[in-house]
C-alpha atoms as a PDB file:
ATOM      1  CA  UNK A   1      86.153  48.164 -86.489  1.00  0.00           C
ATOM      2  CA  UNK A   2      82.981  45.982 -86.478  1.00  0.00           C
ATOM      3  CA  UNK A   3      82.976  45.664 -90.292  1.00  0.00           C
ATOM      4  CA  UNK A   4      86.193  44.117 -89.522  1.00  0.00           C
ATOM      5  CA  UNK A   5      84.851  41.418 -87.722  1.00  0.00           C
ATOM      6  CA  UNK A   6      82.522  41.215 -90.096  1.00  0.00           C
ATOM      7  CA  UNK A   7      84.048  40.681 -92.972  1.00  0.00           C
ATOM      8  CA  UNK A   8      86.452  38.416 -91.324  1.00  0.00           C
ATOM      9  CA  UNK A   9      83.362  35.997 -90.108  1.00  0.00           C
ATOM     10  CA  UNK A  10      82.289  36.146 -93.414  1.00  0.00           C
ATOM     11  CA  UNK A  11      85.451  35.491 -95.136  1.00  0.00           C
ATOM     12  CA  UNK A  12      85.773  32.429 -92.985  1.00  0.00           C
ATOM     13  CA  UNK A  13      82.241  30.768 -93.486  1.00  0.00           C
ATOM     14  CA  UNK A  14      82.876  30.964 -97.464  1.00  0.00           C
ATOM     15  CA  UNK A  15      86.759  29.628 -97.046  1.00  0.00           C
ATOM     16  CA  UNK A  16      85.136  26.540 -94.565  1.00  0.00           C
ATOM     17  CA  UNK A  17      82.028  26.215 -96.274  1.00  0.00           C
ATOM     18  CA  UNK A  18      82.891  22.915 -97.601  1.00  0.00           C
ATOM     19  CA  UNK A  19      84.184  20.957 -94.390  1.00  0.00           C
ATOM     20  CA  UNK A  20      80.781  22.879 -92.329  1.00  0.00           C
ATOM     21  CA  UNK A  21      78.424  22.045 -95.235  1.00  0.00           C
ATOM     22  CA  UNK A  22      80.395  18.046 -94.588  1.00  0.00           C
ATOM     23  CA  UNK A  23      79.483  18.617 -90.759  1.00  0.00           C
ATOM     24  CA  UNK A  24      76.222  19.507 -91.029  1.00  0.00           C
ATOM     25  CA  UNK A  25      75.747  16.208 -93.320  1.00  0.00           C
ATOM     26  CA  UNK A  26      77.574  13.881 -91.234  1.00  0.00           C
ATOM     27  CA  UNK A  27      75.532  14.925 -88.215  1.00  0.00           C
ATOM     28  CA  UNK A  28      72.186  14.874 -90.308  1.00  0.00           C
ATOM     29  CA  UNK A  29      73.885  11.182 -91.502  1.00  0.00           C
ATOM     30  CA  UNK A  30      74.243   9.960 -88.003  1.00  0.00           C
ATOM     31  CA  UNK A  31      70.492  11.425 -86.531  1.00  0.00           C
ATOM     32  CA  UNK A  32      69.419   9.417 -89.849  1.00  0.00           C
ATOM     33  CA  UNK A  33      71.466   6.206 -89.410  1.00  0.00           C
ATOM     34  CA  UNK A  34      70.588   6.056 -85.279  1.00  0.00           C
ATOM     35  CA  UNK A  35      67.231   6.788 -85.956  1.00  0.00           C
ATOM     36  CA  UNK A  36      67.029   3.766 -88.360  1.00  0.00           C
ATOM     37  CA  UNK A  37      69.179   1.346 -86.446  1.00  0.00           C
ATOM     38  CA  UNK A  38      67.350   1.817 -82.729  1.00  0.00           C
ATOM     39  CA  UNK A  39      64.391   0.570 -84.272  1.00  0.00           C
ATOM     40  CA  UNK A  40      65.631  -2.504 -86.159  1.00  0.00           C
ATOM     41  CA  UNK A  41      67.970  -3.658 -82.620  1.00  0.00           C
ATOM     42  CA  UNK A  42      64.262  -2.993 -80.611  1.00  0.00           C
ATOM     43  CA  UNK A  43      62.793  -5.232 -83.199  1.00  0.00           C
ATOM     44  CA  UNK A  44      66.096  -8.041 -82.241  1.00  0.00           C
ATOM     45  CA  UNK A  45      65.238  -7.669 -78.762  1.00  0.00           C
ATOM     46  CA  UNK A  46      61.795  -8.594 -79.283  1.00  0.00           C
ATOM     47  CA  UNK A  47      61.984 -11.520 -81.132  1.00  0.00           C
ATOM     48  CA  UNK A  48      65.114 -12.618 -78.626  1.00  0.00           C
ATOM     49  CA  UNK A  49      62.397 -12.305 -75.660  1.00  0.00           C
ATOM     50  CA  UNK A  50      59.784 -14.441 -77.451  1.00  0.00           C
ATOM     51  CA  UNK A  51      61.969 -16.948 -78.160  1.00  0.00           C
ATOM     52  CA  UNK A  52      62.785 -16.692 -74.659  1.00  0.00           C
ATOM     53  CA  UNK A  53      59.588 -16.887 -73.238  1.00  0.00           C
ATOM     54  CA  UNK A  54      58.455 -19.597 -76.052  1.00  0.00           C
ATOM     55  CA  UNK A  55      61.467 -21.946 -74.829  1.00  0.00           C
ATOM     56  CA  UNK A  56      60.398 -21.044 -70.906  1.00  0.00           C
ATOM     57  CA  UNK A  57      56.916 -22.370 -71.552  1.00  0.00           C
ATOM     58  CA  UNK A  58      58.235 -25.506 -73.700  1.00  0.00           C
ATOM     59  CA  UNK A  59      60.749 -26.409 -70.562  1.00  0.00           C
ATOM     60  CA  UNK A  60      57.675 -26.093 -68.520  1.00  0.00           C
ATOM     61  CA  UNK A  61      55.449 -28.119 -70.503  1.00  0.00           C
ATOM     62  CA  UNK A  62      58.212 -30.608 -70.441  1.00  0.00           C
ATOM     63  CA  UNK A  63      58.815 -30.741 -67.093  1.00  0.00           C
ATOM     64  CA  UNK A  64      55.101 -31.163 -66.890  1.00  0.00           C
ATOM     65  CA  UNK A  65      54.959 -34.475 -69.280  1.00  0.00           C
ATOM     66  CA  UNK A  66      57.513 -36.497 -67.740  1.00  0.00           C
ATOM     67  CA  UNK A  67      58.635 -36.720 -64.457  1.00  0.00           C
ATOM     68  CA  UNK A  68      62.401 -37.276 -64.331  1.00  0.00           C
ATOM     69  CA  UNK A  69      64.031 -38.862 -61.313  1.00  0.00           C
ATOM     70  CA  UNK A  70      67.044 -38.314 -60.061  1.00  0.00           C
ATOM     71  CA  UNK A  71      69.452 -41.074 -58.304  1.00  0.00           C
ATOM     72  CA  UNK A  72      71.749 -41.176 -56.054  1.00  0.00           C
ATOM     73  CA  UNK A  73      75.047 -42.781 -56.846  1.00  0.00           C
ATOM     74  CA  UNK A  74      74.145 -45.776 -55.365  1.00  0.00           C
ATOM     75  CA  UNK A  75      70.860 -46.335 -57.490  1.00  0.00           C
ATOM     76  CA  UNK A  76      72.495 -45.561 -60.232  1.00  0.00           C
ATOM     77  CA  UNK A  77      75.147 -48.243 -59.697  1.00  0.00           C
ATOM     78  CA  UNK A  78      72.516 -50.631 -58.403  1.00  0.00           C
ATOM     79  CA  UNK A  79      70.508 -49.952 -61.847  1.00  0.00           C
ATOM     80  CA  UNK A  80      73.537 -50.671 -63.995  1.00  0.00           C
ATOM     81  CA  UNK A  81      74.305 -54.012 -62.257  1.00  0.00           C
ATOM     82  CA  UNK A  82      70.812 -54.891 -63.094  1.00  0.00           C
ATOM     83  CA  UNK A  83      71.019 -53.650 -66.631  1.00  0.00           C
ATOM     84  CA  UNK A  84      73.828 -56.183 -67.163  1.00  0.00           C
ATOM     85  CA  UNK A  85      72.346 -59.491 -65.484  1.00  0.00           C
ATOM     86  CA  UNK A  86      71.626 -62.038 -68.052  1.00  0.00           C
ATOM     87  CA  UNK A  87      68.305 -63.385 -68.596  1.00  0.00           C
ATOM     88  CA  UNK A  88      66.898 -66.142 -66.011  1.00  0.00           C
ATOM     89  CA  UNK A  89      65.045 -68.109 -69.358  1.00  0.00           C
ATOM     90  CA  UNK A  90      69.000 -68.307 -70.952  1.00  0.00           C
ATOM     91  CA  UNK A  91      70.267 -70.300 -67.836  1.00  0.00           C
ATOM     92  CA  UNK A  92      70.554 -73.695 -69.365  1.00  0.00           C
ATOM     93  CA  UNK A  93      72.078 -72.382 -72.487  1.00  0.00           C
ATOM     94  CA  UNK A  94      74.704 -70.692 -70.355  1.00  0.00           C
ATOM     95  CA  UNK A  95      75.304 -74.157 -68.929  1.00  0.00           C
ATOM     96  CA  UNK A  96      75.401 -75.714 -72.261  1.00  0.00           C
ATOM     97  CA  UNK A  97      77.942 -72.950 -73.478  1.00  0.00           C
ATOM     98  CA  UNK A  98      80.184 -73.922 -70.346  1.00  0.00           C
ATOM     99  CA  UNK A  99      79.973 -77.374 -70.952  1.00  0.00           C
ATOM    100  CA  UNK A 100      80.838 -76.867 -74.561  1.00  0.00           C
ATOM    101  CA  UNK A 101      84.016 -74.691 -73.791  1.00  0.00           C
ATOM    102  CA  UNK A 102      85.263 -77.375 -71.493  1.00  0.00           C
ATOM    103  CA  UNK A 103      84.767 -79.609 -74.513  1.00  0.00           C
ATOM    104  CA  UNK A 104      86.999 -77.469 -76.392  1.00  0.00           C
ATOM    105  CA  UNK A 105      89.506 -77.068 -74.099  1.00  0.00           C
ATOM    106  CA  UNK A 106      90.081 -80.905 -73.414  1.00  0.00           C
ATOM    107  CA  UNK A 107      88.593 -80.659 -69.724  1.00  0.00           C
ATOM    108  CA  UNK A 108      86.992 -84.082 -68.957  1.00  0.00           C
ATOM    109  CA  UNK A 109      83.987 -82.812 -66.654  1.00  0.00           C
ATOM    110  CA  UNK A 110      82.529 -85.052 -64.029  1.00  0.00           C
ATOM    111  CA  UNK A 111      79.133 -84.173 -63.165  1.00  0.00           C
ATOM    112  CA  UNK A 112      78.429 -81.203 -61.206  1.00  0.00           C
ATOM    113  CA  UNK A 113      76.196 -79.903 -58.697  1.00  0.00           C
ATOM    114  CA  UNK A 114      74.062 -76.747 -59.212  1.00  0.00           C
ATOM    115  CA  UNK A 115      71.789 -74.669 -57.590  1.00  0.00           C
ATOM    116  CA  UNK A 116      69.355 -71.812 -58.053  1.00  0.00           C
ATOM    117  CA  UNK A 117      69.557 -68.996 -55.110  1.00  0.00           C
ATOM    118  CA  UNK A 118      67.047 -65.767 -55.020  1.00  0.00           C
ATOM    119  CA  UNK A 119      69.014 -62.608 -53.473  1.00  0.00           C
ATOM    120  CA  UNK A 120      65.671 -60.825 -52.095  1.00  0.00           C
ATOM    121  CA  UNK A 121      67.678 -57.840 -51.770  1.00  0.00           C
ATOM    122  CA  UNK A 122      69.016 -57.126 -54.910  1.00  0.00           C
ATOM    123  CA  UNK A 123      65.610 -59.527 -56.257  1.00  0.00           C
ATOM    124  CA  UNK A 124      67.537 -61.165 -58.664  1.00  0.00           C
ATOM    125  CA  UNK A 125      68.996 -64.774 -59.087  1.00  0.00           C
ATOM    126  CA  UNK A 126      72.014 -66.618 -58.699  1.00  0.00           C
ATOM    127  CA  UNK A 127      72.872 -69.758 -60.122  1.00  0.00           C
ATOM    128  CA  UNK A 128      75.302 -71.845 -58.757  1.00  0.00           C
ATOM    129  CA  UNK A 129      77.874 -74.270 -60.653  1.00  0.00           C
ATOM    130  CA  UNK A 130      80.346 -76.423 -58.995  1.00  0.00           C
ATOM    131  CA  UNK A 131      81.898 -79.339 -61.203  1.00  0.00           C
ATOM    132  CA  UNK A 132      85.499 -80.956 -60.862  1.00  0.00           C
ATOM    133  CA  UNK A 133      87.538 -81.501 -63.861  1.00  0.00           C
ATOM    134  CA  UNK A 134      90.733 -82.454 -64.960  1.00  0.00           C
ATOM    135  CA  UNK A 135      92.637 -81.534 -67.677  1.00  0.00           C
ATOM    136  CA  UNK A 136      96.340 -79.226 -67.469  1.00  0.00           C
ATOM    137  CA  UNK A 137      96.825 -76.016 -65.546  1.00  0.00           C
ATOM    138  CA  UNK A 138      96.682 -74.173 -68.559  1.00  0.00           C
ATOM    139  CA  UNK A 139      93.607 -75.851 -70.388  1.00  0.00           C
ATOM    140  CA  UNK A 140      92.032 -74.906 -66.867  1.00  0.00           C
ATOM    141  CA  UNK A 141      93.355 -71.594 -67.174  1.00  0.00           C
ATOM    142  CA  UNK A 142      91.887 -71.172 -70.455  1.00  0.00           C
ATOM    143  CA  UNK A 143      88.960 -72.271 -69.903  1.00  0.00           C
ATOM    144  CA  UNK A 144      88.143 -70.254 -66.897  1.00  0.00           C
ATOM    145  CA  UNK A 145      89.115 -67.247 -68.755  1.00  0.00           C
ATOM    146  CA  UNK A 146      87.167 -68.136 -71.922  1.00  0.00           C
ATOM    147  CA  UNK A 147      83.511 -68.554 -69.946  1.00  0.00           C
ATOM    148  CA  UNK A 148      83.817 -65.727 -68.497  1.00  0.00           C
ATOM    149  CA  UNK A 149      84.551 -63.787 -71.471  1.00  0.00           C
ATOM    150  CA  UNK A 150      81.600 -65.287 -73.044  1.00  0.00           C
ATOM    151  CA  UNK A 151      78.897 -64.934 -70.089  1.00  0.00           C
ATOM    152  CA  UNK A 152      79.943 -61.430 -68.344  1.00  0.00           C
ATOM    153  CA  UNK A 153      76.962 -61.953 -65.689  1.00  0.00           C
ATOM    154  CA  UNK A 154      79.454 -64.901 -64.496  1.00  0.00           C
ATOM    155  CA  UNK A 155      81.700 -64.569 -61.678  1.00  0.00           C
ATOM    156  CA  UNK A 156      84.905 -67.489 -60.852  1.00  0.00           C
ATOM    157  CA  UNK A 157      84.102 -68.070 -57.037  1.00  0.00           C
ATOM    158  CA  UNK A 158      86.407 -70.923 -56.375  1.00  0.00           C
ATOM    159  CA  UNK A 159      89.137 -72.684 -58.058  1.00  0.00           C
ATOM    160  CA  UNK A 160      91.074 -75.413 -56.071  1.00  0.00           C
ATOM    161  CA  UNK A 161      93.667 -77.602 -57.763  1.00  0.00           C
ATOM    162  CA  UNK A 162      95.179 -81.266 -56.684  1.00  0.00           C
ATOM    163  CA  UNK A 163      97.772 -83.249 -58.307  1.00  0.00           C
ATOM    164  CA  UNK A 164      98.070 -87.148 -57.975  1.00  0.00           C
ATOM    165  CA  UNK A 165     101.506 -87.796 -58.489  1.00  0.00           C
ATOM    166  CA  UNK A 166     104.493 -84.466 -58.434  1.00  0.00           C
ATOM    167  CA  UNK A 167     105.300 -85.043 -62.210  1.00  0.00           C
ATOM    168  CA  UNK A 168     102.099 -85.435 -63.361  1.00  0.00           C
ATOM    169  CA  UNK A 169     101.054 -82.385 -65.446  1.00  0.00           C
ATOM    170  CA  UNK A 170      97.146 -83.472 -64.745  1.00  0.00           C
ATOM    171  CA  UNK A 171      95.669 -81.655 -62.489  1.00  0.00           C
ATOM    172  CA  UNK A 172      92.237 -82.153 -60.513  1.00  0.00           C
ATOM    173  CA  UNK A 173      90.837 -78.885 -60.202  1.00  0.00           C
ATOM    174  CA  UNK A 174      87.134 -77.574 -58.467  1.00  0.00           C
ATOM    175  CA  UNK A 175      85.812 -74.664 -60.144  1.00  0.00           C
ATOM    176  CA  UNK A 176      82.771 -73.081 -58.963  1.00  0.00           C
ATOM    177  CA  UNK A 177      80.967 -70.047 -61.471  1.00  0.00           C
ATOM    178  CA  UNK A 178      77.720 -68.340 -60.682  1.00  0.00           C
ATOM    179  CA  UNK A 179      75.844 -66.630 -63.150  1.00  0.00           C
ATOM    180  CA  UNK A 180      73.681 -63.575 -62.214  1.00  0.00           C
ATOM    181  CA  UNK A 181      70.643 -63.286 -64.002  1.00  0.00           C
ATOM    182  CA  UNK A 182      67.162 -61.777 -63.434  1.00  0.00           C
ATOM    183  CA  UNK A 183      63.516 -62.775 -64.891  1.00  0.00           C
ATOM    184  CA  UNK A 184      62.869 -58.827 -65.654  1.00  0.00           C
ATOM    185  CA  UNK A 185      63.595 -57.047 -68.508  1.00  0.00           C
ATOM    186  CA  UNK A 186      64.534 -53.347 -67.698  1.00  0.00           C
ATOM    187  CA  UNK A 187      64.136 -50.102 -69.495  1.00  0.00           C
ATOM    188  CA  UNK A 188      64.851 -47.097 -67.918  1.00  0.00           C
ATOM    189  CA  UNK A 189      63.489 -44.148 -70.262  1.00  0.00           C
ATOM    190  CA  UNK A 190      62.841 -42.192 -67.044  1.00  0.00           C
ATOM    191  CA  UNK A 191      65.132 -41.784 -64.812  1.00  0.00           C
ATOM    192  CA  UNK A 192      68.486 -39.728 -65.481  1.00  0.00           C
END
């Protein structure tokens, strides 16, 4: 009875040899494949953590070189008004530019009064226009609208009208601009 089992065992090694022969190569394959791909992920890894430590020392070194500032939402506000004031050595070519506009809208201008304030505060300047004219509600209008599309530092403080007779379409109005402007030229590299 042992030949039996013998010849049984042996009967089916030769009948499976192909599919265990397979086996035997797909498990030398995969010894042979992991033992060639652990080495070349180890080698990804390595060059990952140099990067990693050659981008830790350049942040450093960067940090290092320039010191960045950090505002609060006030400076930052406070910068950007004074990134946008116009230029205190551009003053009486704002004035001409005014002048001009009123020319093109009509206005007749009577001569005005004006007047140079320093905010110490904010340490820049205000200049202050105040001149009557006359001219139509809408030329006034206009006009208003037009210098202060073409000097955004400029603010409309006052506007009062008056009107001689009730069906006169002339109008004698006040108008009162100031123009912000600074004597310092700002660049801000710096600060974030």
């Amino acid at each position: 009875m042992g030949n039996h089992y013998k010849i049984r065992a042996a009967l089916y090694l030769r009948s499976n040899a192909f599919w265990n022969v397979l086996l035997f190569l797909l498990i030398i394959v995969t010894i042979f494949g992991w033992g060639c791909l652990i080495p070349l992920e180890m080698a990804k890894i390595d060059r990952a953590d140099v990067s990693l430590k050659n981008a830790q020392q350049e942040l450093i070194r960067a940090k290092n070189s320039k010191k960045i500032v950090r505002l609060s939402p006030d400076e930052v506000n406070l910068n950007k008004f004074n990134d946008n004031l116009g230029q205190k050595k551009y003053v009486e070519q704002q004035l001409k530019t005014i002048l001009a506009l009123a020319q093109d809208a009509q206005l007749l201008v009577n001569s005005g009064d004006y007047k140079f304030d320093h905010d110490p505060v904010g340490g820049f300047f205000i200049y202050h226009m105040q001149f009557p004219i006359k001219g139509t509600y809408k030329q006034i209008r206009q006009f208003s609208e037009q210098v202060l599309l073409m000097i955004p530092y400029a603010s409309l403080e006052e506007i009062t009208f008056k009107r001689d007779a009730i069906g006169s379409p002339l109008l004698e109005a006040k108008l009162a601009f100031n123009i912000y402007v600074t004597d310092i030229s700002r660049k801000r590299d710096d600060i974030e």
